[in-house]
C-alpha atoms as a PDB file:
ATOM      1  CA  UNK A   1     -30.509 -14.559 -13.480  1.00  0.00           C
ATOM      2  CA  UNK A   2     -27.408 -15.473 -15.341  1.00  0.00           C
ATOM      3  CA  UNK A   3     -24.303 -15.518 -13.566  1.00  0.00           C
ATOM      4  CA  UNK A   4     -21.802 -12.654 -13.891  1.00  0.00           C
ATOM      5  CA  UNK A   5     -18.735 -13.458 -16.531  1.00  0.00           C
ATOM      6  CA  UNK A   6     -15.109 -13.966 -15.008  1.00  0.00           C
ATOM      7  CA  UNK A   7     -12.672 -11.718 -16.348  1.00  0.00           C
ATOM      8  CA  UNK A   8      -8.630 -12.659 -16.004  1.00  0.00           C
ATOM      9  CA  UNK A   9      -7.080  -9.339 -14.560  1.00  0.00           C
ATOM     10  CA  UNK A  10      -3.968 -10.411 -13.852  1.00  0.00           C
ATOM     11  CA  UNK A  11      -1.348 -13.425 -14.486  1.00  0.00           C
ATOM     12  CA  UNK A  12       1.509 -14.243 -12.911  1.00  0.00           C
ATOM     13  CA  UNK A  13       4.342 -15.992 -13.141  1.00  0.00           C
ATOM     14  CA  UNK A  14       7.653 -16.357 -11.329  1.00  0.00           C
ATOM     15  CA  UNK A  15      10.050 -14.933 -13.851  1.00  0.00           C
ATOM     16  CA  UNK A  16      12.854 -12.619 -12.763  1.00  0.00           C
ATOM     17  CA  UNK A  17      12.160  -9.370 -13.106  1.00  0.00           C
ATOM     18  CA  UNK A  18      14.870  -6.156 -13.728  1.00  0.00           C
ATOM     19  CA  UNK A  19      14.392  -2.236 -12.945  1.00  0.00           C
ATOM     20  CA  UNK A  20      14.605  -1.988 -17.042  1.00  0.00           C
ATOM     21  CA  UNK A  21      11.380  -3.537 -17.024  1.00  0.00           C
ATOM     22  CA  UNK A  22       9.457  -1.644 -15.089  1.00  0.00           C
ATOM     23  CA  UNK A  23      11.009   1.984 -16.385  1.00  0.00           C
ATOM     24  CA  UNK A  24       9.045   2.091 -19.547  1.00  0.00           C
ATOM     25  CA  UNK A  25       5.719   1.986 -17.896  1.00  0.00           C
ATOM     26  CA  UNK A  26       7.038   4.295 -15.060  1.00  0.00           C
ATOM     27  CA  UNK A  27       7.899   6.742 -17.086  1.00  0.00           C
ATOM     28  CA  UNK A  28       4.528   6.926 -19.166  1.00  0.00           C
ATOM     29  CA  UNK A  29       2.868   7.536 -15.659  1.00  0.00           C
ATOM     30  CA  UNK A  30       4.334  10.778 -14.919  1.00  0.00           C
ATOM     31  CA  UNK A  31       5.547  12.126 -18.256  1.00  0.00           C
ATOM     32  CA  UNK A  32       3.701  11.378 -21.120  1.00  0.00           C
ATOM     33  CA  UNK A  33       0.758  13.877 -22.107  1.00  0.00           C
ATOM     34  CA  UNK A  34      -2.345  11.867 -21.611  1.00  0.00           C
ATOM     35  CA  UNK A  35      -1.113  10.119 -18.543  1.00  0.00           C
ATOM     36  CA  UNK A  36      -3.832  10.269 -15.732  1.00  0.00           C
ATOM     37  CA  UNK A  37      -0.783  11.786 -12.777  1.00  0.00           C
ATOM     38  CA  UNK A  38      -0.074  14.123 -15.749  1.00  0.00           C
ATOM     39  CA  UNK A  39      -3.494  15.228 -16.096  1.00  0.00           C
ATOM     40  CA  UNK A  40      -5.371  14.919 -13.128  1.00  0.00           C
ATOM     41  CA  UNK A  41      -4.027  16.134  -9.024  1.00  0.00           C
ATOM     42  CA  UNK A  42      -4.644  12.515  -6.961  1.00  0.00           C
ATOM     43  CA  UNK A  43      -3.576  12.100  -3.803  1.00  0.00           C
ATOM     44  CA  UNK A  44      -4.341   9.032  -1.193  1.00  0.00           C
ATOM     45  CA  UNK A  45      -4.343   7.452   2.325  1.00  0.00           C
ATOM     46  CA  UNK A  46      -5.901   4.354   3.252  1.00  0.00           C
ATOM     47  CA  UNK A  47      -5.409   4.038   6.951  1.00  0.00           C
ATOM     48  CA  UNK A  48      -7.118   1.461   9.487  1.00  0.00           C
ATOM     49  CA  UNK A  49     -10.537   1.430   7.274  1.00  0.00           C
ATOM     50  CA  UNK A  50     -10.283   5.252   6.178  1.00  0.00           C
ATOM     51  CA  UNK A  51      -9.867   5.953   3.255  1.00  0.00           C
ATOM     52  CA  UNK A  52      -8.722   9.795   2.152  1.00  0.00           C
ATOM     53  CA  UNK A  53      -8.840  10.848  -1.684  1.00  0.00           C
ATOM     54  CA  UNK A  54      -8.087  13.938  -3.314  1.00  0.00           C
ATOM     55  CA  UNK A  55      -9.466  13.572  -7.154  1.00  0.00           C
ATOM     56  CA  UNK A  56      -9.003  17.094  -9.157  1.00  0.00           C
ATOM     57  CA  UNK A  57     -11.528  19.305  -6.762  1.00  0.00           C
ATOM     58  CA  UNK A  58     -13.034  17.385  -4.829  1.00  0.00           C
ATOM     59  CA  UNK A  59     -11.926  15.331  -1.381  1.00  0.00           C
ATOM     60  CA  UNK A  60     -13.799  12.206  -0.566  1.00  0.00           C
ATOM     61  CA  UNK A  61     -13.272  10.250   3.186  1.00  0.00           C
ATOM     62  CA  UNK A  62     -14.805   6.618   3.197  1.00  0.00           C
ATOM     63  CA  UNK A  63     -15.474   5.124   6.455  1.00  0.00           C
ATOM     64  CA  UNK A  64     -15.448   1.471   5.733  1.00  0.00           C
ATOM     65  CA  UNK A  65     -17.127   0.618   9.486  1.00  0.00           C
ATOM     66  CA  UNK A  66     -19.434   2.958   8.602  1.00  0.00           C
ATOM     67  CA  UNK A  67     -20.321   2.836   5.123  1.00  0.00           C
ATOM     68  CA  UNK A  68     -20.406   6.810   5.382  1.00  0.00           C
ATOM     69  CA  UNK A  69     -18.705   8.711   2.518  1.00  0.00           C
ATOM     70  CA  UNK A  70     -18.587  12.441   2.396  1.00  0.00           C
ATOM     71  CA  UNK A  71     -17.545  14.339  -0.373  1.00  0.00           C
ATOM     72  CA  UNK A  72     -16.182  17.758  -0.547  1.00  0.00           C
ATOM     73  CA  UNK A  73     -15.425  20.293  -3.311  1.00  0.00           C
ATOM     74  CA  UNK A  74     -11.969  22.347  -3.118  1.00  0.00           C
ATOM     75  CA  UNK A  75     -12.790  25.513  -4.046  1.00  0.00           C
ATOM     76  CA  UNK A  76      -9.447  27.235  -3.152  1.00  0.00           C
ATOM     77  CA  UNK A  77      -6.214  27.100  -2.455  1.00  0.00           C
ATOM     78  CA  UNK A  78      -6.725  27.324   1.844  1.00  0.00           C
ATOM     79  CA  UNK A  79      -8.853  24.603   1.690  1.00  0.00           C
ATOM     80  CA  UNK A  80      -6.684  22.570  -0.751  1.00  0.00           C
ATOM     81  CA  UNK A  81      -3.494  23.213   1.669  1.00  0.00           C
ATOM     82  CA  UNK A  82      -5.505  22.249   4.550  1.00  0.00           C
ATOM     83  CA  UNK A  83      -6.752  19.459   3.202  1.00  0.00           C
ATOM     84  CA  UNK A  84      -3.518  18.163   2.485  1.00  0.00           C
ATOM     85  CA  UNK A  85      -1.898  19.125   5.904  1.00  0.00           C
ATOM     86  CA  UNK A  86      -4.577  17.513   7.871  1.00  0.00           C
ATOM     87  CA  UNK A  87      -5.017  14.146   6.494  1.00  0.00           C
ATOM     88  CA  UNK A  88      -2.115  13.675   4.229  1.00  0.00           C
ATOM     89  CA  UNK A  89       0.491  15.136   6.119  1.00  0.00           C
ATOM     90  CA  UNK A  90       1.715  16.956   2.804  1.00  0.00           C
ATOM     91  CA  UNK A  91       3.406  20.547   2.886  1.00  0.00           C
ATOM     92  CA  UNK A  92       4.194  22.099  -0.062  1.00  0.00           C
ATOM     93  CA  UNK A  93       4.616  25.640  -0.960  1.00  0.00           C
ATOM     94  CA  UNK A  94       1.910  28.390  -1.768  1.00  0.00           C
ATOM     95  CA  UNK A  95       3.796  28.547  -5.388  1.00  0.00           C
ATOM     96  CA  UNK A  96       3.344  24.630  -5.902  1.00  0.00           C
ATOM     97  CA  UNK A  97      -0.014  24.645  -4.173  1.00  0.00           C
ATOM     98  CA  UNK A  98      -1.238  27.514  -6.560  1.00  0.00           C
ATOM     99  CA  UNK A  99       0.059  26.068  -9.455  1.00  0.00           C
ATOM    100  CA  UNK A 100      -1.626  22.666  -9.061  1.00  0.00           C
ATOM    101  CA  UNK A 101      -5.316  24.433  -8.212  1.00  0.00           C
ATOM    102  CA  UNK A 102      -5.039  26.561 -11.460  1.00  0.00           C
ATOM    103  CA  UNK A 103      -4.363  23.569 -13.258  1.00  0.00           C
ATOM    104  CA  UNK A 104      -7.318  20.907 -11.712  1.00  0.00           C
ATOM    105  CA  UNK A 105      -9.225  24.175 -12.780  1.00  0.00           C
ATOM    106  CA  UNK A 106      -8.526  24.445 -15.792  1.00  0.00           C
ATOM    107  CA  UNK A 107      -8.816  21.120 -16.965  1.00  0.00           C
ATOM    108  CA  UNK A 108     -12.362  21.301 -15.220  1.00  0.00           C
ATOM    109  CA  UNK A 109     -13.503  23.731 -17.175  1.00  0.00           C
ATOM    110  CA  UNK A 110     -12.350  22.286 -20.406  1.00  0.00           C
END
């Protein structure tokens, strides 16, 4: 069996580093057109080996002690705002909420 190639994610070094650097970058995440939090409704908690993820329409918990994962589909709106009160501790309004199901719809069906 051969062994499994190393790949270099990340370097570092220790040079200074200014907001200006990071705002390019920031700004492609949550305006440009084909950015993923443009695109795509995420939302996470990782909390004493729990792990809570809303991707699009669906809602998975990991139990790391357990090695249990559940997935869920969001079919509406309810269970999308009570999914996000529960373990996210997230209130937003039944405009917002709407708006952001019709959208993880849509794209699903695309």
């Amino acid at each position: 069996m051969l062994a499994p190639e190393q790949l270099v994610l990340y370097q570092i070094d220790l040079s200074e580093v200014f907001e200006g650097d990071c705002e390019v970058g920031h700004f492609y995440s949550h305006q440009h057109h084909e950015a993923a939090f443009v695109n795509h409704l995420v939302v996470s908690r990782i909390e004493s080996g729990q792990r809570y993820l809303i991707r699009n329409n669906q809602f998975i918990h990991s139990n790391e002690h357990t090695d249990v994962e559940v997935v869920q589909t969001i079919d509406n709106v309810v269970l999308l705002r009570t999914l996000l009160d529960e373990y996210f501790a997230i209130a937003a309004s039944d405009e917002h909420l709407q708006v952001a199901f019709d959208k993880v719809r849509t794209r699903i069906a695309l």
